[in-house]
Protein backbone atom coordinates (compact mmCIF):
# COMPACT_ATOMS: atom_id res chain seq x y z
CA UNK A 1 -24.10 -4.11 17.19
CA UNK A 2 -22.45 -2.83 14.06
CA UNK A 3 -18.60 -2.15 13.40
CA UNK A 4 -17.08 1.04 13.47
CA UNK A 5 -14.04 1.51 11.26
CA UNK A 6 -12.76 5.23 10.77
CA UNK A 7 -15.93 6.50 11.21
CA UNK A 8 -18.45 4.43 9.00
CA UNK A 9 -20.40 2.00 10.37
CA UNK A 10 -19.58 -1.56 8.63
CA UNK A 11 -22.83 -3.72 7.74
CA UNK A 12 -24.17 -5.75 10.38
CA UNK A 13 -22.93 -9.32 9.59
CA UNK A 14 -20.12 -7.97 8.64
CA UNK A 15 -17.21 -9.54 10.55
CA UNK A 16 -13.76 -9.65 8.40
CA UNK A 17 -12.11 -7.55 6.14
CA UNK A 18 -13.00 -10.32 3.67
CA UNK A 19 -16.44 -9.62 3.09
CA UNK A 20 -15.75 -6.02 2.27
CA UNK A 21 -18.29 -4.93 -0.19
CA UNK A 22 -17.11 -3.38 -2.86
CA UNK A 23 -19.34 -0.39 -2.91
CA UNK A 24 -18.15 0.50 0.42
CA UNK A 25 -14.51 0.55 -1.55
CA UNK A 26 -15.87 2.75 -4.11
CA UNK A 27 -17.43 4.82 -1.82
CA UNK A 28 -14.36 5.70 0.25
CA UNK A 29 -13.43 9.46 0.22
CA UNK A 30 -10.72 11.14 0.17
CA UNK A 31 -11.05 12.79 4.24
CA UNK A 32 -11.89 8.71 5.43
CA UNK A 33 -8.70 7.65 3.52
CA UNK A 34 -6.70 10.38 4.92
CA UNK A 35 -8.36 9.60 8.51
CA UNK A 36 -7.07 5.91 8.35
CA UNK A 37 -3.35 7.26 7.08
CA UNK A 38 -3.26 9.53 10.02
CA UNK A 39 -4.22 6.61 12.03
CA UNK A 40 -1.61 4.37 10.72
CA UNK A 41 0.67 7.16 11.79
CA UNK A 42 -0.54 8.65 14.77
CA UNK A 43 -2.29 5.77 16.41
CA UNK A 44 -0.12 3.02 15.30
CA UNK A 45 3.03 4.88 15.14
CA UNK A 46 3.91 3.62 11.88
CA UNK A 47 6.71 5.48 10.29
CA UNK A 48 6.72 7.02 6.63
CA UNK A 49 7.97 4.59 4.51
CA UNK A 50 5.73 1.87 6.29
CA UNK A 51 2.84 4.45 5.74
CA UNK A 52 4.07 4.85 2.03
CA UNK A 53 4.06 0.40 1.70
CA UNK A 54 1.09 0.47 2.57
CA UNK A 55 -0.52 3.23 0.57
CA UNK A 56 1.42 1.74 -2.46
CA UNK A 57 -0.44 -1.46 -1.77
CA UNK A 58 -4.12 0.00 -1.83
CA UNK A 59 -3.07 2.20 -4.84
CA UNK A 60 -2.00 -1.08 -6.32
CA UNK A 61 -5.99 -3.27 -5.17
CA UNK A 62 -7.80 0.04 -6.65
CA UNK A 63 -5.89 -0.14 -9.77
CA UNK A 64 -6.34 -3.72 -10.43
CA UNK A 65 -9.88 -3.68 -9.59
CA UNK A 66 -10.51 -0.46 -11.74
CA UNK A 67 -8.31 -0.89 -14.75
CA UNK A 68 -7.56 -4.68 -14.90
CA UNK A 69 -10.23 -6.90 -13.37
CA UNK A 70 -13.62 -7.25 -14.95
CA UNK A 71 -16.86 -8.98 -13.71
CA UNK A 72 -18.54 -11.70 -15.99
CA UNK A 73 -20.24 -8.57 -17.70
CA UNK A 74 -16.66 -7.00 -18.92
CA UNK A 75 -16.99 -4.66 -16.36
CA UNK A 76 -14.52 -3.07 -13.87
CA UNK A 77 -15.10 -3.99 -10.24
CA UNK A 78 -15.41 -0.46 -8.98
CA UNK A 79 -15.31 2.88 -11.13
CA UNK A 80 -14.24 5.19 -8.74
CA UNK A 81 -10.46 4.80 -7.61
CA UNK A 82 -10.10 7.26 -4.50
CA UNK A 83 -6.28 5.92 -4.60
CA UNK A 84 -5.93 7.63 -7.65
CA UNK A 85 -6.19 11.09 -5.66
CA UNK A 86 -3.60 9.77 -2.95
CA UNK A 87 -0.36 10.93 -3.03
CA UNK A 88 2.68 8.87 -1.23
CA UNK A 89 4.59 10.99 1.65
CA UNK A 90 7.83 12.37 0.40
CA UNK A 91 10.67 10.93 2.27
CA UNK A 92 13.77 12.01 2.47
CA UNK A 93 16.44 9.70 3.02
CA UNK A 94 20.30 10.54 4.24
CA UNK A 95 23.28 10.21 2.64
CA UNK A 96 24.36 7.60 5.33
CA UNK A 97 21.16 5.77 5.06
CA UNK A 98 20.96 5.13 1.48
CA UNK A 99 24.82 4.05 1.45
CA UNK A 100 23.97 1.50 4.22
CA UNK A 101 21.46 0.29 2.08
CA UNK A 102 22.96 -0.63 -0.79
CA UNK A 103 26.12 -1.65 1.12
CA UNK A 104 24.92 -5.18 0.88
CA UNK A 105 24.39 -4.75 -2.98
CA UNK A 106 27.56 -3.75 -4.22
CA UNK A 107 29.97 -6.23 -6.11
CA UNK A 108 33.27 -5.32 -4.49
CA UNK A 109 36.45 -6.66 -5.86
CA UNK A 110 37.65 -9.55 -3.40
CA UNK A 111 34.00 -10.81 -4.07
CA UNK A 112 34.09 -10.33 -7.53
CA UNK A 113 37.17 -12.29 -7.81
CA UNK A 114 35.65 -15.36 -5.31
CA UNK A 115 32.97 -15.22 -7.63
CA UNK A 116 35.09 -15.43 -10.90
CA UNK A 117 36.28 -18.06 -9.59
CA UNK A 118 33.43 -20.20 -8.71
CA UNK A 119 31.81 -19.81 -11.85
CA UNK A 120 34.88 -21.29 -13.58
């Protein structure tokens, strides 16, 4: 029986992300790719910026195999990069978030001056 994955039936034999095609990449449109975000979201209950990683990351495998990789004939792997068409979600971080963030990051003087100190 085959796999269904958002709504398009995977190739019999077809067992692991692995042995994706890469026609079935190319062929990806824009509603299936907004289908698996909203499933990622709504299913999953993955937050924005998890939502955004993630996105980020396929925008990154449809680059590569569009722009950078080639096949032995100098060719790109795949020629259509639905990716390209994906926008990440605009998040919108608070004041207090960002500051806790970068708490960790920041040089202040007593550890400026235990690090002077070590280095000399």
């Amino acid at each position: 029986m085959p796999l269904q994955t958002a709504g398009r039936t995977v190739p019999q034999g077809v067992q692991k992300r692995t042995e994706m095609e890469l026609s079935t990449l190319e062929t990806l449109t824009i509603r299936e790719t907004e289908s698996f975000l909203s499933f990622l979201e709504y299913q999953l209950g993955n937050n924005k910026l998890t939502i955004n990683r993630k996105l980020s990351s396929l925008k990154s495998l449809f680059d590569y195999l569009q722009n950078k990789a080639e096949t032995i004939d100098l060719k790109p792997y795949i020629q259509r990069n639905v990716m390209a068409k994906m926008d990440l979600n605009a998040v919108k971080e608070s004041q207090e978030t960002i500051a806790n963030r970068i708490e960790g990051k920041i040089i202040f003087n007593t550890n400026y001056n235990d690090l002077y100190a070590l280095n000399r």
